[in-house]
N, C-alpha and C. Protein backbone atom coordinates (compact mmCIF):
# COMPACT_ATOMS: atom_id res chain seq x y z
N UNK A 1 -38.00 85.62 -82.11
CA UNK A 1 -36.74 86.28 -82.34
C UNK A 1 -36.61 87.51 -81.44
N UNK A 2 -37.61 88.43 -81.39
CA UNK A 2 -37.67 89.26 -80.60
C UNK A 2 -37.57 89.27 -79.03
N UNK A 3 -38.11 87.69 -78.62
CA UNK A 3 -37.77 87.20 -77.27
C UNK A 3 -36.12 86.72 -77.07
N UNK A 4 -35.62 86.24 -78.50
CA UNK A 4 -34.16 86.18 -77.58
C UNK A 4 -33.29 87.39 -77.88
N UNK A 5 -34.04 88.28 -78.53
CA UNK A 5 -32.87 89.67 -78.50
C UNK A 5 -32.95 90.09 -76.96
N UNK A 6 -34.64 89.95 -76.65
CA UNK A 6 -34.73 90.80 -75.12
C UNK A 6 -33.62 90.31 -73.61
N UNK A 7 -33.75 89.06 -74.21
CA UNK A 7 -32.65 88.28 -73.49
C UNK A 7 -31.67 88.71 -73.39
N UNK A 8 -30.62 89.01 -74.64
CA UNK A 8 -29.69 88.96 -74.31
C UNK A 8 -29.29 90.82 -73.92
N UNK A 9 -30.22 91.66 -74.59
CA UNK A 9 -30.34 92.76 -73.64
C UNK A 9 -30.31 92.94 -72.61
N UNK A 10 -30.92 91.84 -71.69
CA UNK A 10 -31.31 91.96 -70.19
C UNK A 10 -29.55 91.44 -69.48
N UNK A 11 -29.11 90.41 -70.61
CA UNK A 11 -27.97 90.30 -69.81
C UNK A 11 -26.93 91.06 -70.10
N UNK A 12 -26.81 91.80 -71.31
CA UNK A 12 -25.71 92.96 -71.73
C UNK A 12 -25.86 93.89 -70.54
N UNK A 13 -27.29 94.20 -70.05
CA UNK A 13 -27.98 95.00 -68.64
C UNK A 13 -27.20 94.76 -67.35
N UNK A 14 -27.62 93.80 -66.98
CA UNK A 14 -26.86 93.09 -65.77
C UNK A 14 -25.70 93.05 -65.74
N UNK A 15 -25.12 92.62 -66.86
CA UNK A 15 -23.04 92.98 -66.88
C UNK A 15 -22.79 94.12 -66.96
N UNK A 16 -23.39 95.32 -67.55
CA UNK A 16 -22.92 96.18 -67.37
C UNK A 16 -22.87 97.14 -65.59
N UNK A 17 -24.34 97.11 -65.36
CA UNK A 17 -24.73 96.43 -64.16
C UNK A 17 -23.69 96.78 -62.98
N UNK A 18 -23.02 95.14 -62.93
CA UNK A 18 -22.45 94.51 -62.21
C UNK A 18 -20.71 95.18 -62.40
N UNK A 19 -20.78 95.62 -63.58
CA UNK A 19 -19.00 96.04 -64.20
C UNK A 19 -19.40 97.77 -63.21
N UNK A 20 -20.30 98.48 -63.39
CA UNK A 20 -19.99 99.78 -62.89
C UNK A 20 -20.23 99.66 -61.15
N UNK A 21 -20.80 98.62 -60.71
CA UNK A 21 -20.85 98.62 -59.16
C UNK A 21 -19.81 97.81 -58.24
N UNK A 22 -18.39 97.81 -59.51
CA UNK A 22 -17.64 97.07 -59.14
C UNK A 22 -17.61 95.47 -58.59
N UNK A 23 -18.48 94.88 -58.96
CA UNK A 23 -18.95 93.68 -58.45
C UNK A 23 -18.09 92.40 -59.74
N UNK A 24 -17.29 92.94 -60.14
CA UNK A 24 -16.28 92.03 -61.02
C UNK A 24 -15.52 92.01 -60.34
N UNK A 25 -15.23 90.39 -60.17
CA UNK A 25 -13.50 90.50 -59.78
C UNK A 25 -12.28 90.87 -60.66
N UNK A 26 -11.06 91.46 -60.01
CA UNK A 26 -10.28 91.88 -61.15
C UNK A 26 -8.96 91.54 -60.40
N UNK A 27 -7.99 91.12 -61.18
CA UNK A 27 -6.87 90.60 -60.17
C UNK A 27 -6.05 91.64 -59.58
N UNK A 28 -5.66 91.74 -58.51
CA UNK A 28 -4.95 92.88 -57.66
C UNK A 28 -3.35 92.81 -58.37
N UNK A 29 -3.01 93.60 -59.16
CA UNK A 29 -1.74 93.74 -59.62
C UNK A 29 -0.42 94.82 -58.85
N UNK A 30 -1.49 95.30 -57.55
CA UNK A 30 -0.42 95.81 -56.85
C UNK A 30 0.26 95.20 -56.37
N UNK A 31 1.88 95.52 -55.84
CA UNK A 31 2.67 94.91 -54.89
C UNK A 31 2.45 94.35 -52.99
N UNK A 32 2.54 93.52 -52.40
CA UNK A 32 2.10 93.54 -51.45
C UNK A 32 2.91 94.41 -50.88
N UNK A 33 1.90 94.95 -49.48
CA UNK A 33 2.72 96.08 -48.78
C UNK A 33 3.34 95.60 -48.01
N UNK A 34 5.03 95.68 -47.32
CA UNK A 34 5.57 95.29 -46.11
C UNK A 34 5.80 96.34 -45.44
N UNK A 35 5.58 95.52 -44.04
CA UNK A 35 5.40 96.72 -43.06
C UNK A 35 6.58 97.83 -42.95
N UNK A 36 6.68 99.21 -42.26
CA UNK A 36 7.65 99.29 -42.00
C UNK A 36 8.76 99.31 -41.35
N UNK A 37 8.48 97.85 -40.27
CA UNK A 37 9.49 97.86 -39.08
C UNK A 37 9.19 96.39 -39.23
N UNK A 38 10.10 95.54 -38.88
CA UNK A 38 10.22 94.03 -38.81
C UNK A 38 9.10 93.43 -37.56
N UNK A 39 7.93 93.43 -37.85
CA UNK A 39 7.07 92.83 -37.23
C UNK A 39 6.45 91.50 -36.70
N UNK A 40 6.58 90.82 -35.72
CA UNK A 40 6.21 89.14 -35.79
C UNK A 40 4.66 89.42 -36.22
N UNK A 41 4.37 90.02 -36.02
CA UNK A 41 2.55 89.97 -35.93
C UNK A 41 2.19 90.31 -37.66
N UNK A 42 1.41 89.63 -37.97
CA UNK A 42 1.09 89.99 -39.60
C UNK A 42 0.54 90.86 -39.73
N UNK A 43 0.15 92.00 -40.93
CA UNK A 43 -0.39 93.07 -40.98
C UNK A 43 -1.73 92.67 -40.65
N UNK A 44 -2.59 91.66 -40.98
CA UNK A 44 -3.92 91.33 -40.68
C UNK A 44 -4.55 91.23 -39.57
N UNK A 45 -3.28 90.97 -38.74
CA UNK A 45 -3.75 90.85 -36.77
C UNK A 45 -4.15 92.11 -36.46
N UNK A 46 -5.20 91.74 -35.74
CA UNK A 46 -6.41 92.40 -35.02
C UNK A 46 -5.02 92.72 -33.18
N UNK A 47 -4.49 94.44 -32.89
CA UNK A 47 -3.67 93.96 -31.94
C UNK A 47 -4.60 94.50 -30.92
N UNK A 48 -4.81 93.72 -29.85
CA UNK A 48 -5.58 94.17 -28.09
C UNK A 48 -4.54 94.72 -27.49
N UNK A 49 -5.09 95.87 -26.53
CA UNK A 49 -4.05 96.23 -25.94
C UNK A 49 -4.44 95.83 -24.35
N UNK A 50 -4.44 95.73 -23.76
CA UNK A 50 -4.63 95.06 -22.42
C UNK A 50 -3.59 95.99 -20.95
N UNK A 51 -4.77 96.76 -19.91
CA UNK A 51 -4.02 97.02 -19.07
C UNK A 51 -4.06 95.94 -17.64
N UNK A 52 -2.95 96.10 -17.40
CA UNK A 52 -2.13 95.03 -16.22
C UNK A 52 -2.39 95.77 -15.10
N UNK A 53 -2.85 95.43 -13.76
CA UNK A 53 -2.78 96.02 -12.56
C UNK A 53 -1.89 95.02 -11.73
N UNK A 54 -0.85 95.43 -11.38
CA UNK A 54 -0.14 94.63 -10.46
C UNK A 54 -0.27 94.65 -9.25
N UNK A 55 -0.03 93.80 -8.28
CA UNK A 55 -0.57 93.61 -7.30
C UNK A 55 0.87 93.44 -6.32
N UNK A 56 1.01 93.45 -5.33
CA UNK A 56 2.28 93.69 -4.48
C UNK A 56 2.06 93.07 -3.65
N UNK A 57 3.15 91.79 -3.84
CA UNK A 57 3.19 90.95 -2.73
C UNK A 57 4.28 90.46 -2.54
N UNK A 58 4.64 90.32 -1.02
CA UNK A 58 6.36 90.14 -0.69
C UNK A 58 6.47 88.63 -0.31
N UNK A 59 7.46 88.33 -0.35
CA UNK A 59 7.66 86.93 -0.68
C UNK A 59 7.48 85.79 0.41
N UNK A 60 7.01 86.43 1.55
CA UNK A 60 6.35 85.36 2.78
C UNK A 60 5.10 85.21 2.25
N UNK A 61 4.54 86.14 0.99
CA UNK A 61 3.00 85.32 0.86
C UNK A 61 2.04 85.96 1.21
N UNK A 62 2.53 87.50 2.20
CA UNK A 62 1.51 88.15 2.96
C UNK A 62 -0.09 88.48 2.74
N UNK A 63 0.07 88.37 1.22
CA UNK A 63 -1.09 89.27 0.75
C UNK A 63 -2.33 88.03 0.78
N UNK A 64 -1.62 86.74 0.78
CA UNK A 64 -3.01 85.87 1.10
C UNK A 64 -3.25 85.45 2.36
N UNK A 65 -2.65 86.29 3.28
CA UNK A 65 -2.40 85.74 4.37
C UNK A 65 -3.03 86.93 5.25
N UNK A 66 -3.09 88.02 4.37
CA UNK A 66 -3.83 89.46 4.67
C UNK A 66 -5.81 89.24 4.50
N UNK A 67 -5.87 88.43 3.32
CA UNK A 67 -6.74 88.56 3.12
C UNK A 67 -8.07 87.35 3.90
N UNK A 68 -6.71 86.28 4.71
CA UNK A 68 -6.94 85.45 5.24
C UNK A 68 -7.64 86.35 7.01
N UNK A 69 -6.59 87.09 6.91
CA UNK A 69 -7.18 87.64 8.58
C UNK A 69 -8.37 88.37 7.98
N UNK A 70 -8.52 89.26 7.10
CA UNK A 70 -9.94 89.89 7.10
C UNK A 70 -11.13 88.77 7.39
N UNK A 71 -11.19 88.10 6.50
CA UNK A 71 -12.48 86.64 6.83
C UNK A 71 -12.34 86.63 8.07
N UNK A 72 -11.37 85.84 8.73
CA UNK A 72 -11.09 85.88 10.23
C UNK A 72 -11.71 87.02 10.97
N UNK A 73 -11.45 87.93 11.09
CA UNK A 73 -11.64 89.53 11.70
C UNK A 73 -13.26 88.94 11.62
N UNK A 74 -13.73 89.41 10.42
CA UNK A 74 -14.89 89.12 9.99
C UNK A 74 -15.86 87.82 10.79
N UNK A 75 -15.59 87.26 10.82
CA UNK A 75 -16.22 85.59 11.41
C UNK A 75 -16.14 85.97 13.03
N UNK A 76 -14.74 86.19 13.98
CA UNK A 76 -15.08 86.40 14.84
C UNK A 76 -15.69 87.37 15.13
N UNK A 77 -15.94 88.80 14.77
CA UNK A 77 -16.80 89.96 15.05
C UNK A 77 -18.36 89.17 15.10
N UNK A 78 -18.35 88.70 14.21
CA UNK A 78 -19.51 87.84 14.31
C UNK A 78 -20.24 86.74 15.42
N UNK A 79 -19.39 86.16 15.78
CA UNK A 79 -19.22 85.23 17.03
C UNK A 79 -19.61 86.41 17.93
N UNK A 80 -18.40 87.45 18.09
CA UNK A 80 -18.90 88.58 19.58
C UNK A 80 -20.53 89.07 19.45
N UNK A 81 -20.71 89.99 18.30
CA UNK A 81 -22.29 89.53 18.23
C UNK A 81 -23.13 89.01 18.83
N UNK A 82 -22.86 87.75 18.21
CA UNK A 82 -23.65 86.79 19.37
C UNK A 82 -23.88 86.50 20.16
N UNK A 83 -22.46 86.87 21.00
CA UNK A 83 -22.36 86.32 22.38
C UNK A 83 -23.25 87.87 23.02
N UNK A 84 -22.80 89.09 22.22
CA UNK A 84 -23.44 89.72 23.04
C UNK A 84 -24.78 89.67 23.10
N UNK A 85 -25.46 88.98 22.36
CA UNK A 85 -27.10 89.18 21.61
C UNK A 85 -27.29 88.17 22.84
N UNK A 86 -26.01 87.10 23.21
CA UNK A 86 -27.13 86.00 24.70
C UNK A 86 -26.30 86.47 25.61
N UNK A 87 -25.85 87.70 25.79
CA UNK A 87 -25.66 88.00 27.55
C UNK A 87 -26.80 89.02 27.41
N UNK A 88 -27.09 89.75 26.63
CA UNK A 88 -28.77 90.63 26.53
C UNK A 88 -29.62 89.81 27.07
N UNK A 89 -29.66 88.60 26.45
CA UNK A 89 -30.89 87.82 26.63
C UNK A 89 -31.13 87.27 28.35
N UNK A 90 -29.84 86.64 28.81
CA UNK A 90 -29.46 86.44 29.90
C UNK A 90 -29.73 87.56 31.06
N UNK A 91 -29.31 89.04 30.76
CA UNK A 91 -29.03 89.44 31.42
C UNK A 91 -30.73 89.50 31.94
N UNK A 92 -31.79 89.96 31.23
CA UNK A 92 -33.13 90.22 30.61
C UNK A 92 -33.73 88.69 31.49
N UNK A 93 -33.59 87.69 31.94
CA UNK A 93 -34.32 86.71 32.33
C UNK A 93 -33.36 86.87 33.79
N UNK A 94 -32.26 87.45 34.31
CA UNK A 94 -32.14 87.71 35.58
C UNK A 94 -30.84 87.37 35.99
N UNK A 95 -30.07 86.62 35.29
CA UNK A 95 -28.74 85.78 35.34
C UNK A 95 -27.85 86.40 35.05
N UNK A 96 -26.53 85.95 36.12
CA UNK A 96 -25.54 86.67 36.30
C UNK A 96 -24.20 86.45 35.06
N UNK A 97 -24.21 87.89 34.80
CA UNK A 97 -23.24 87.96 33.21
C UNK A 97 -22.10 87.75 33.29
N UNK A 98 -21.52 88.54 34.80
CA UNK A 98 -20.01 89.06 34.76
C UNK A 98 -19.61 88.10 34.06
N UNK A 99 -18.87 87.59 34.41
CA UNK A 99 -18.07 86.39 33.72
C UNK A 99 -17.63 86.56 32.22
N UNK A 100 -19.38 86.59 32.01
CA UNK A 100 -19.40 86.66 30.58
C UNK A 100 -19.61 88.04 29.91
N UNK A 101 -19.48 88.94 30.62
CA UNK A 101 -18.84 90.61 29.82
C UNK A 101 -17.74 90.50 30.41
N UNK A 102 -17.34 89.83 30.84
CA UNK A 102 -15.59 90.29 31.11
C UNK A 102 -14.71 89.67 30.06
N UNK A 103 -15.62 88.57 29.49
CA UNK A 103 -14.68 87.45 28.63
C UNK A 103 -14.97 88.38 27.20
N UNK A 104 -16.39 89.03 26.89
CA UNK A 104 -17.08 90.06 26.01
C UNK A 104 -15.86 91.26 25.49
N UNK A 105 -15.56 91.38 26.81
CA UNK A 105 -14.58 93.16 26.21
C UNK A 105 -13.24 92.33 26.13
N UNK A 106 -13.20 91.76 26.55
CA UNK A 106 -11.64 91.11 26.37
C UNK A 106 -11.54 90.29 24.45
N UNK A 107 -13.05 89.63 24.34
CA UNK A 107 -12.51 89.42 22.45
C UNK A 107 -12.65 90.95 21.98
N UNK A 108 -13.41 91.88 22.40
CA UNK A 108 -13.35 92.92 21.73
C UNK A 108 -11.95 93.60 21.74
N UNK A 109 -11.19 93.47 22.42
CA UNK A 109 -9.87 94.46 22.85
C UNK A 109 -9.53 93.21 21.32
N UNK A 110 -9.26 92.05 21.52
CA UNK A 110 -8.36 91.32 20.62
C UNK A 110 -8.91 91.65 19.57
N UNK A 111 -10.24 91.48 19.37
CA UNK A 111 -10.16 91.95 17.93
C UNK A 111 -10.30 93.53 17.34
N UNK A 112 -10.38 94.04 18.37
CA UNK A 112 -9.61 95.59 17.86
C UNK A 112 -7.70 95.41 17.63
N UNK A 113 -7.37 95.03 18.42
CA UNK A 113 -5.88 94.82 18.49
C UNK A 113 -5.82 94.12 16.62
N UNK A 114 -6.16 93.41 16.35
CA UNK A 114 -5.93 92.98 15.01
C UNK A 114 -6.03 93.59 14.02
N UNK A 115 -7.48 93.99 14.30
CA UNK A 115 -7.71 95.14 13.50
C UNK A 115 -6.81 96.13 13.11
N UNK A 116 -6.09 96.44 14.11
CA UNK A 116 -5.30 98.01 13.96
C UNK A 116 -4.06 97.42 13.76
N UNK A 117 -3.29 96.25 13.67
CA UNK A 117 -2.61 96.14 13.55
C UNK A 117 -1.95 96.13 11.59
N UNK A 118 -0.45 96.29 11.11
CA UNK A 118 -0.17 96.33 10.37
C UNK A 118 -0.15 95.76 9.39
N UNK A 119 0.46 95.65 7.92
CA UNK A 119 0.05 94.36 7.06
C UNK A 119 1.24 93.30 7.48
N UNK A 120 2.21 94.22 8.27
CA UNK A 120 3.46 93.43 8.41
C UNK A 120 3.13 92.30 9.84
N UNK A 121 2.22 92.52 10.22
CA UNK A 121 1.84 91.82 11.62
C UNK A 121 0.77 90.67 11.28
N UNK A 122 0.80 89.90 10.13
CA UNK A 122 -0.21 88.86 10.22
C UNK A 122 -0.70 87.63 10.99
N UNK A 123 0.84 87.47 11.15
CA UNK A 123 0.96 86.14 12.54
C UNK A 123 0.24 86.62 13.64
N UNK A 124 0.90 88.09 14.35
CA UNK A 124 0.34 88.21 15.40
C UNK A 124 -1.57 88.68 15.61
N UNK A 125 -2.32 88.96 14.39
CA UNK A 125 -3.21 89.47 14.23
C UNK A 125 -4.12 88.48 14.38
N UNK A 126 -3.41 87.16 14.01
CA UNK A 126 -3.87 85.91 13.90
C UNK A 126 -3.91 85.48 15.24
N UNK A 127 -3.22 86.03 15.89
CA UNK A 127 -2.72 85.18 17.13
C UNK A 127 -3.54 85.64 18.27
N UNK A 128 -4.20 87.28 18.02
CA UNK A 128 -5.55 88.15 18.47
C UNK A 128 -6.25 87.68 18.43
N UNK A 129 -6.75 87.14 17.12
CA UNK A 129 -7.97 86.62 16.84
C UNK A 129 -8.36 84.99 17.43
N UNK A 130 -7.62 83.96 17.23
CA UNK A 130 -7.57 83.03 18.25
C UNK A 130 -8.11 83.61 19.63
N UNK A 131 -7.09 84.40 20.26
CA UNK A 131 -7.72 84.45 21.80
C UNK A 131 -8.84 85.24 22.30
N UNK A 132 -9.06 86.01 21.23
CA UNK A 132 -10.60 86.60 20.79
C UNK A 132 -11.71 85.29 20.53
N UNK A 133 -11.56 84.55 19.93
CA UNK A 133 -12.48 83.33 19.49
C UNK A 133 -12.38 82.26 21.15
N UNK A 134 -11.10 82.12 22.03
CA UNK A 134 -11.28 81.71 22.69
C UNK A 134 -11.92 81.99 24.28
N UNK A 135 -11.59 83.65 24.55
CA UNK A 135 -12.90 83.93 25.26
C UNK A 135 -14.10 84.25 24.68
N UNK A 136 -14.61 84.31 23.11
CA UNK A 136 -15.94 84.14 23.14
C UNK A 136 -16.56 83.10 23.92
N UNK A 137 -15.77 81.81 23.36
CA UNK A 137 -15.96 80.43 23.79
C UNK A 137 -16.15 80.37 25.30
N UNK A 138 -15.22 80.92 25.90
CA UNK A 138 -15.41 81.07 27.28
C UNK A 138 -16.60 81.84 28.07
N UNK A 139 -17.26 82.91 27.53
CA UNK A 139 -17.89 83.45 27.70
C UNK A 139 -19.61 82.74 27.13
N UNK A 140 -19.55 82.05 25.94
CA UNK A 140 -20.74 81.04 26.49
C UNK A 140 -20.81 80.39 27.29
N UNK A 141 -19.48 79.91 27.48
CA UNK A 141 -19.82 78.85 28.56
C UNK A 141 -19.81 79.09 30.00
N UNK A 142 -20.21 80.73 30.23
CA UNK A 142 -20.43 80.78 31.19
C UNK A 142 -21.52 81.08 31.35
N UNK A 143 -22.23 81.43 30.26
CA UNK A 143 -23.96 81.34 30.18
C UNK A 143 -24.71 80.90 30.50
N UNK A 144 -24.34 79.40 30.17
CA UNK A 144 -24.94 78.22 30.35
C UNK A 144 -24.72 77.75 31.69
């Protein structure tokens, strides 16, 4: 007898317990709150705010067409490089360069000319760089 009084002590314990740590459910008899401005978004949405960087580009397209000559710029500077790294080499075993430093400063002028040119000038920067790439070309082949 004494074991089921302890019992039910232990659970009078625990409910009480559970009633002061608020751990009862109890039905919410408040009113729901509406917002105070006509909102699509429910009060529960989580809102992100997100900043935008816009980017400026005019309607020929320029800006991929900008970013098209940098690679370009880039690739042929690279090519001149080279060519200058085998008129060094050339010059160094005894063989005659001209040719090929004359064809040398001439991609360099073009691809300075591109370089400096505007964002509004892409065609023609393009059009540098071609004849920059085509006396590199010329200029190996006078190496050889």
């Amino acid at each position: 007898m004494e074991l089921m009084n302890m019992k039910y002590l232990l659970l009078i314990m625990l409910l009480m317990a559970a009633v002061s740590a608020g751990c009862i459910f109890v039905k919410n008899n408040n009113p729901p709150v509406t917002p105070a401005f006509n909102s699509p978004v429910p009060p529960t949405t989580r809102i992100v705010y997100v900043t935008v960087t816009t980017v400026s580009v005019t309607p020929s397209g320029t800006s991929d067409r900008a970013k098209e000559l940098g690679a370009k710029i880039a690739a042929t500077d690279s090519d001149l490089q080279l060519l200058r790294t085998h008129i060094d080499e050339r010059a160094a075993q005894g063989f005659d360069i001209s040719v090929a430093e004359s064809k040398y400063h001439e991609a360099l002028q073009k691809i300075d000319s591109a370089r400096s040119r505007p964002s509004d000038q892409v065609t023609e920067a393009l059009a540098d760089l071609r004849a920059a790439s085509v006396a590199i070309n010329d200029g190996e082949l006078s190496l050889n």
